[in-house]
PDB file of N, CA and C in Angstrom:
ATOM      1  N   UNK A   1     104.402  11.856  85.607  1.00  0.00           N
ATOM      2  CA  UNK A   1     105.833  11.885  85.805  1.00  0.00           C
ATOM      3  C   UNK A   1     106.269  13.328  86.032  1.00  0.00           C
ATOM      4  N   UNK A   2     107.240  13.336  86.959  1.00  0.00           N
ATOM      5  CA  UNK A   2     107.983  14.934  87.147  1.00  0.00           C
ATOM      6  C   UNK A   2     109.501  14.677  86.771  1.00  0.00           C
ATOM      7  N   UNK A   3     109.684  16.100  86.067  1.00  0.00           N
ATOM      8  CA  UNK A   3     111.008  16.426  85.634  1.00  0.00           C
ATOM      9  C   UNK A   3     111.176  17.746  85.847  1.00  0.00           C
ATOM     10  N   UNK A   4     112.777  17.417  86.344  1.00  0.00           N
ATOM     11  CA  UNK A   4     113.408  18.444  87.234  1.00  0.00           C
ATOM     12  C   UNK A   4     114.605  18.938  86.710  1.00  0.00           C
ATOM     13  N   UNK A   5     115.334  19.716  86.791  1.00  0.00           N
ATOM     14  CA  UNK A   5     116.592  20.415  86.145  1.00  0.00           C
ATOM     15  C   UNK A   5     117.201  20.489  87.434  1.00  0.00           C
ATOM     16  N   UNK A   6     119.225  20.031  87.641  1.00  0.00           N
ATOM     17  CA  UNK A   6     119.957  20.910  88.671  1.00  0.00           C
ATOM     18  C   UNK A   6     121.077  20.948  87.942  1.00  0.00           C
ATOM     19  N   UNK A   7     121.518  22.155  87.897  1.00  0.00           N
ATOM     20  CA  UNK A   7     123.295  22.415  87.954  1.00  0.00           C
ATOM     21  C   UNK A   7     124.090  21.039  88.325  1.00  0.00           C
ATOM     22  N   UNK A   8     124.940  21.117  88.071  1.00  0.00           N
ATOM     23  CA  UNK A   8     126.393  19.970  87.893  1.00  0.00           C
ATOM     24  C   UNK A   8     126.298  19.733  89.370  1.00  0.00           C
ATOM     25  N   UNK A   9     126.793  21.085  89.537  1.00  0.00           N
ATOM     26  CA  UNK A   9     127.173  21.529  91.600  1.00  0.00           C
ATOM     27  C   UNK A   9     126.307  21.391  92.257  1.00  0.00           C
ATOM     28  N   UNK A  10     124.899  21.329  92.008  1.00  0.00           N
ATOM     29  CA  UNK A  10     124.048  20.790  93.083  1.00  0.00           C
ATOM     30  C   UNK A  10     123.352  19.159  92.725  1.00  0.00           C
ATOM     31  N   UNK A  11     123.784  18.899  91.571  1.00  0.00           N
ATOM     32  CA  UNK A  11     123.466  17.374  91.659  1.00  0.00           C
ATOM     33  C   UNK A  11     124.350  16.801  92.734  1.00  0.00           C
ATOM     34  N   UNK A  12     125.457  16.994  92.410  1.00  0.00           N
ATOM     35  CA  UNK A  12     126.379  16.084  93.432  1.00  0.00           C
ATOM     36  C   UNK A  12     125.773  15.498  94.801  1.00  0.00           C
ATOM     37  N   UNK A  13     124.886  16.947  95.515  1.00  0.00           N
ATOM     38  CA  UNK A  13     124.292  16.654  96.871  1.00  0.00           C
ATOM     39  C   UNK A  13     123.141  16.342  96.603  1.00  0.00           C
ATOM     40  N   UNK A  14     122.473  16.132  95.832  1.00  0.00           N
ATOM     41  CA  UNK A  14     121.270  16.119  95.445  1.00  0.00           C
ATOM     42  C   UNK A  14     120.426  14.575  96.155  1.00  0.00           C
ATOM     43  N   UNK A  15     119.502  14.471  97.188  1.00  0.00           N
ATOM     44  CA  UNK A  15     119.298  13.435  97.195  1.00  0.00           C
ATOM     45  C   UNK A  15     117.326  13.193  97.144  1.00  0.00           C
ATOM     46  N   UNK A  16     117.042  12.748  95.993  1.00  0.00           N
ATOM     47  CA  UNK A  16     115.761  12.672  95.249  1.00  0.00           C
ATOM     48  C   UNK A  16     115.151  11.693  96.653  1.00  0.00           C
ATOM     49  N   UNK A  17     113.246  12.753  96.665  1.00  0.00           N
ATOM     50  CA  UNK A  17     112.077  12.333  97.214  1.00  0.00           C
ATOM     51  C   UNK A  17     112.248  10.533  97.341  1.00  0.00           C
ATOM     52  N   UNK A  18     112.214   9.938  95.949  1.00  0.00           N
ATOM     53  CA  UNK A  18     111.829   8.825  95.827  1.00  0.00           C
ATOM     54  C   UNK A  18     113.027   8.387  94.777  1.00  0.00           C
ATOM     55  N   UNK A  19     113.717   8.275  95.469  1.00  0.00           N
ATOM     56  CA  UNK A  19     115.460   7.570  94.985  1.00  0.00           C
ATOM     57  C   UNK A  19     115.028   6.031  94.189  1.00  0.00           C
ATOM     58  N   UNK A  20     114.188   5.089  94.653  1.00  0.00           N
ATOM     59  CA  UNK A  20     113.600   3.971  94.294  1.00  0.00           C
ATOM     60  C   UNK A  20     113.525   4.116  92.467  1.00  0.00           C
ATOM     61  N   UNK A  21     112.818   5.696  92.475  1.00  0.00           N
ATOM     62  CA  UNK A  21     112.033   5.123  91.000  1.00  0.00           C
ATOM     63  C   UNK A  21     112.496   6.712  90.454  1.00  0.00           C
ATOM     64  N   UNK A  22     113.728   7.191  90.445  1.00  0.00           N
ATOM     65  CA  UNK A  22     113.889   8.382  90.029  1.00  0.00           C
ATOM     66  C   UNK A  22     115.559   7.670  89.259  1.00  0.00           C
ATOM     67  N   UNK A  23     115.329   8.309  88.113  1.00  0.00           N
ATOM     68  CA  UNK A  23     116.549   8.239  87.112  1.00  0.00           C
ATOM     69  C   UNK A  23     116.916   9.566  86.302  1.00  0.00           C
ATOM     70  N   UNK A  24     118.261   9.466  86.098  1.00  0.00           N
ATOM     71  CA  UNK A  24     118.800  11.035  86.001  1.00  0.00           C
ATOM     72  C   UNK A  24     119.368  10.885  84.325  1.00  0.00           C
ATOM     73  N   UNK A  25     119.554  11.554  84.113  1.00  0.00           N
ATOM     74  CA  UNK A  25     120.763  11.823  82.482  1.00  0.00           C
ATOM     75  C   UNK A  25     121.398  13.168  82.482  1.00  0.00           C
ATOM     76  N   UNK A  26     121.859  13.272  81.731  1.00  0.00           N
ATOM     77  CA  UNK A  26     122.911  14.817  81.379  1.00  0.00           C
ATOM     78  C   UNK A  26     122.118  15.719  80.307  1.00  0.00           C
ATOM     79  N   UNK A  27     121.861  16.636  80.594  1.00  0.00           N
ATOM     80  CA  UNK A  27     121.324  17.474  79.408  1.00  0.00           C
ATOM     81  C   UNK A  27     122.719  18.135  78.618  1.00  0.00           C
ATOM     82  N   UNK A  28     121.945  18.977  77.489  1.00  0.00           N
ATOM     83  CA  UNK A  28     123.197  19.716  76.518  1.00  0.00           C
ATOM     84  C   UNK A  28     123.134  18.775  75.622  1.00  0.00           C
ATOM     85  N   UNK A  29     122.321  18.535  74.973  1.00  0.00           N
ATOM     86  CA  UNK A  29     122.113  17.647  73.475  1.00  0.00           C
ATOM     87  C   UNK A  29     122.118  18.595  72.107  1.00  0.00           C
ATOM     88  N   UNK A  30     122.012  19.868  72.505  1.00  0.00           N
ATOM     89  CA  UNK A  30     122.267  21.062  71.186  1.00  0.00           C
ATOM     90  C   UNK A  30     123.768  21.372  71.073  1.00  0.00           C
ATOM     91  N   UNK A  31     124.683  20.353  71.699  1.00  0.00           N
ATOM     92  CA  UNK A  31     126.382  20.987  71.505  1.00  0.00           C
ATOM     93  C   UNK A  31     126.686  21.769  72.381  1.00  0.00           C
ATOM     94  N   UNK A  32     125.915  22.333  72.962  1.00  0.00           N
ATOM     95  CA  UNK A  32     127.087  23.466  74.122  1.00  0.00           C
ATOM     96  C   UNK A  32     127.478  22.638  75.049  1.00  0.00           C
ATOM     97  N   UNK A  33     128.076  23.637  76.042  1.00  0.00           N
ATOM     98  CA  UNK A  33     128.582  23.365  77.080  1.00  0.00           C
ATOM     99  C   UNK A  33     127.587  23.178  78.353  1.00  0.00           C
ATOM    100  N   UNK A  34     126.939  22.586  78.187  1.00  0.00           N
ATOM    101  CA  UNK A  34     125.915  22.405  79.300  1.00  0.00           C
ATOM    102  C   UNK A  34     126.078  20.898  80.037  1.00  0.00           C
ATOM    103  N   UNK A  35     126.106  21.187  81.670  1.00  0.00           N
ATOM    104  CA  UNK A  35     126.453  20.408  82.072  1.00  0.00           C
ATOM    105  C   UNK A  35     125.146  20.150  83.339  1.00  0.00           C
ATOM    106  N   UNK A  36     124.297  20.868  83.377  1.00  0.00           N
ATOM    107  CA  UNK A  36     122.392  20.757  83.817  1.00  0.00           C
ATOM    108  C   UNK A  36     122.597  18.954  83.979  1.00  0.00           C
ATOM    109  N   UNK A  37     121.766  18.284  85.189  1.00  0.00           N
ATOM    110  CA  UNK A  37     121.980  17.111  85.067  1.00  0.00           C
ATOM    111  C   UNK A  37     119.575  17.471  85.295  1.00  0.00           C
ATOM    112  N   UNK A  38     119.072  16.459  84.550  1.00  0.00           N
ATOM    113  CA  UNK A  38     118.000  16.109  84.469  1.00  0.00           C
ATOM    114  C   UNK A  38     117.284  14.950  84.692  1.00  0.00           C
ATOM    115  N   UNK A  39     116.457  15.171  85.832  1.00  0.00           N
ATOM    116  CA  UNK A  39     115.953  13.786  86.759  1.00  0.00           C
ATOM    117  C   UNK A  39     114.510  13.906  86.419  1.00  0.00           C
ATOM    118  N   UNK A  40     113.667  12.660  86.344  1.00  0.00           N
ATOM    119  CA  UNK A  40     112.536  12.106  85.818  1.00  0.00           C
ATOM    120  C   UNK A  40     112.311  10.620  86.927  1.00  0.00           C
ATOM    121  N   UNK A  41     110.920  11.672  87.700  1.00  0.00           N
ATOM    122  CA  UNK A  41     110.817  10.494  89.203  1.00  0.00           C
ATOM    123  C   UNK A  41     109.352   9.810  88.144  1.00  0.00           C
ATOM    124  N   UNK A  42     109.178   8.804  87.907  1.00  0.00           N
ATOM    125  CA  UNK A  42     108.353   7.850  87.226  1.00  0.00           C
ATOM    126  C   UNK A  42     107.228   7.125  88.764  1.00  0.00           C
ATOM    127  N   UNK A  43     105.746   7.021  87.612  1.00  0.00           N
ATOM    128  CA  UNK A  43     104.815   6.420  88.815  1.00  0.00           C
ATOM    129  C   UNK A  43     105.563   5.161  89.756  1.00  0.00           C
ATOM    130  N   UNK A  44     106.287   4.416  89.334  1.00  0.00           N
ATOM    131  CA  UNK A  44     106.373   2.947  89.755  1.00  0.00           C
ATOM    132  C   UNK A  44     108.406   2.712  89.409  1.00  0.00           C
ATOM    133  N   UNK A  45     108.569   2.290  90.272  1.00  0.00           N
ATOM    134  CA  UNK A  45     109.980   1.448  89.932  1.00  0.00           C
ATOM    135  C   UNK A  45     110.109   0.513  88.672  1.00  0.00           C
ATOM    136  N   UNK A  46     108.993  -0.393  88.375  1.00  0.00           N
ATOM    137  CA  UNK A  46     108.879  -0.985  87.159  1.00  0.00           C
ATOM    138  C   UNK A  46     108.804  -0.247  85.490  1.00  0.00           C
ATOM    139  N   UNK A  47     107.944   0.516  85.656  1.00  0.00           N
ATOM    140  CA  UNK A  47     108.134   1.604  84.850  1.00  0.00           C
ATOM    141  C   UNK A  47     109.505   2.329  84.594  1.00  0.00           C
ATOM    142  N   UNK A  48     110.087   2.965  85.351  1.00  0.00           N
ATOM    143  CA  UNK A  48     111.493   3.531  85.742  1.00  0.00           C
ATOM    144  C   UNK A  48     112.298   2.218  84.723  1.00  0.00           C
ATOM    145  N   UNK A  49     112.175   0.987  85.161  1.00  0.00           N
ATOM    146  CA  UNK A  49     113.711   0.181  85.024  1.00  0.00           C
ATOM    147  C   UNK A  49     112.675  -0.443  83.515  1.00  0.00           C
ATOM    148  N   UNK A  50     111.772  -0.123  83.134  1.00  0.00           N
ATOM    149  CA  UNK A  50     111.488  -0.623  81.978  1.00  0.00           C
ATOM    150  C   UNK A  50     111.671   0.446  80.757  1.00  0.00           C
ATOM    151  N   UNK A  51     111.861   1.629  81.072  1.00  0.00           N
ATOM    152  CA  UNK A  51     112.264   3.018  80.007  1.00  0.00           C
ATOM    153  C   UNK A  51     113.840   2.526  79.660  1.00  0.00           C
ATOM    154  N   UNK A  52     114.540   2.335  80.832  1.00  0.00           N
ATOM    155  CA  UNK A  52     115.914   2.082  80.903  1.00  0.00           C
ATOM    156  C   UNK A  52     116.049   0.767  80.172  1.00  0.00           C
ATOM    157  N   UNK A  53     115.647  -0.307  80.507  1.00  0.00           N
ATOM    158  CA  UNK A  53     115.537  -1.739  79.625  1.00  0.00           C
ATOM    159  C   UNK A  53     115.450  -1.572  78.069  1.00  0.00           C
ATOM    160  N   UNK A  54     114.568  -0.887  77.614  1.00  0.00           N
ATOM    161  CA  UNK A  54     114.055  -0.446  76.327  1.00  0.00           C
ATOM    162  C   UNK A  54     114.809   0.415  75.512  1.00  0.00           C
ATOM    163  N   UNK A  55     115.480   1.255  76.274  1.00  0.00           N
ATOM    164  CA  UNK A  55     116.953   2.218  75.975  1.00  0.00           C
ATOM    165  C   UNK A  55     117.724   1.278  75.632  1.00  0.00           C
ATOM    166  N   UNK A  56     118.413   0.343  76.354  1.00  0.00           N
ATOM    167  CA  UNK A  56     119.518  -0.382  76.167  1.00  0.00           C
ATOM    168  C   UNK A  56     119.326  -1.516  75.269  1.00  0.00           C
ATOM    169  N   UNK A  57     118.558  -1.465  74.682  1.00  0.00           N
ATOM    170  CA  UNK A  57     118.237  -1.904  73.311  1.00  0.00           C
ATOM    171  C   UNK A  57     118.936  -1.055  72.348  1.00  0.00           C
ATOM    172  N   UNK A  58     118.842   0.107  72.335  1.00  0.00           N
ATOM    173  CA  UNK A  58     119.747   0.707  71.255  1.00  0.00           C
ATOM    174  C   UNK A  58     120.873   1.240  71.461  1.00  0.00           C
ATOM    175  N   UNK A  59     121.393   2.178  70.893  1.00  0.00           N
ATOM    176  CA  UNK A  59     122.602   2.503  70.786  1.00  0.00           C
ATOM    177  C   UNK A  59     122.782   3.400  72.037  1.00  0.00           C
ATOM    178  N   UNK A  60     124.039   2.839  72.308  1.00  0.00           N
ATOM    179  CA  UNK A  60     124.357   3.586  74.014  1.00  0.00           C
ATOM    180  C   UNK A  60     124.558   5.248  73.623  1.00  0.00           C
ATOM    181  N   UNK A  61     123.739   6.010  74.548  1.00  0.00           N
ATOM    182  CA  UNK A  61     124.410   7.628  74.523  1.00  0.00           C
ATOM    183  C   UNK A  61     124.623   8.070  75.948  1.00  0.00           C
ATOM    184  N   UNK A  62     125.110   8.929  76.186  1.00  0.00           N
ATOM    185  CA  UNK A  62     125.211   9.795  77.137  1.00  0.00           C
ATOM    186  C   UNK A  62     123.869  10.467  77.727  1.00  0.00           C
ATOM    187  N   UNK A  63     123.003  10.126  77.049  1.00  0.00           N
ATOM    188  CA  UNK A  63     121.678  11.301  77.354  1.00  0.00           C
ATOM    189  C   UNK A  63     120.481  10.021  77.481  1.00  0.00           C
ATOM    190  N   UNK A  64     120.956   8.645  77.686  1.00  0.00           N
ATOM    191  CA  UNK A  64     119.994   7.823  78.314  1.00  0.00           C
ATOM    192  C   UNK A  64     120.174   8.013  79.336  1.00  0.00           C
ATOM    193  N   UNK A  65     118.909   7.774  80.010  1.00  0.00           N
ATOM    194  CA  UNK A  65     118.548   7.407  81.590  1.00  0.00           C
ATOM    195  C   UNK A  65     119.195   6.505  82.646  1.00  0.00           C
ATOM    196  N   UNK A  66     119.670   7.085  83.765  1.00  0.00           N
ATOM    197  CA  UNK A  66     120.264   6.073  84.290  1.00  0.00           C
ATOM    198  C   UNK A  66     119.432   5.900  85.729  1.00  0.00           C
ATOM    199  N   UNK A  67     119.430   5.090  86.539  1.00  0.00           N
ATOM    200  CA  UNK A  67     119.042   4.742  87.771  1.00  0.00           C
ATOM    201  C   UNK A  67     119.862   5.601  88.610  1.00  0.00           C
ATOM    202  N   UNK A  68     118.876   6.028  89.862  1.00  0.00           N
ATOM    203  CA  UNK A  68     119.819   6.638  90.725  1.00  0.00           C
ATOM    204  C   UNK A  68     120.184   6.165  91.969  1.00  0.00           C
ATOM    205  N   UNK A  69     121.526   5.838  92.445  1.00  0.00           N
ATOM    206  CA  UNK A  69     122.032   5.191  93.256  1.00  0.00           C
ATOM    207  C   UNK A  69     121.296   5.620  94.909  1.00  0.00           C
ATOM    208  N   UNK A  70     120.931   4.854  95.319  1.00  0.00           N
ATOM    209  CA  UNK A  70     120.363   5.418  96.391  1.00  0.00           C
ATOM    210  C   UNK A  70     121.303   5.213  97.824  1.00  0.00           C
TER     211      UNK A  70
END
C-alpha cells in the first residue's frame, strides 16, 4: 500500500493514479490546525471498500477513510 500527504489546496485538484481503489481522510489528529488531506491507494478495490466496511462498524470520526469520488 502507498500513502501520500497533500495540502488542503492541492487536494481539491488532486486526481489519484488509481481513483478505483484509493481512499482519502483528513490528518491533524494531535489538535492543531492541520488541514494535510491523506490518501492510501490499496492492492485491490475489495480491500479498499473492506477497511472502510470494518470502520463503519465503529464509531464515526473524521479521520476514517473515505472512498474517492472518481
Amino acid at each position: 500500500m502507498k500513502r501520500y500527504v497533500l495540502s488542503f489546496a492541492d487536494s481539491i485538484t488532486h486526481k489519484p493514479a488509481a481513483p478505483d481503489r484509493t481512499a482519502k481522510r483528513n490528518c491533524g489528529g494531535d489538535g492543531s490546525l492541520n488541514f494535510d488531506v491523506e490518501y492510501q491507494v490499496w492492492p485491490s478495490r475489495g480491500a479498499m471498500l473492506k477497511t472502510i466496511e470494518l470502520q463503519a462498524r465503529g464509531e464515526r470520526s473524521r479521520f476514517n477513510w473515505k472512498a474517492v469520488q472518481s
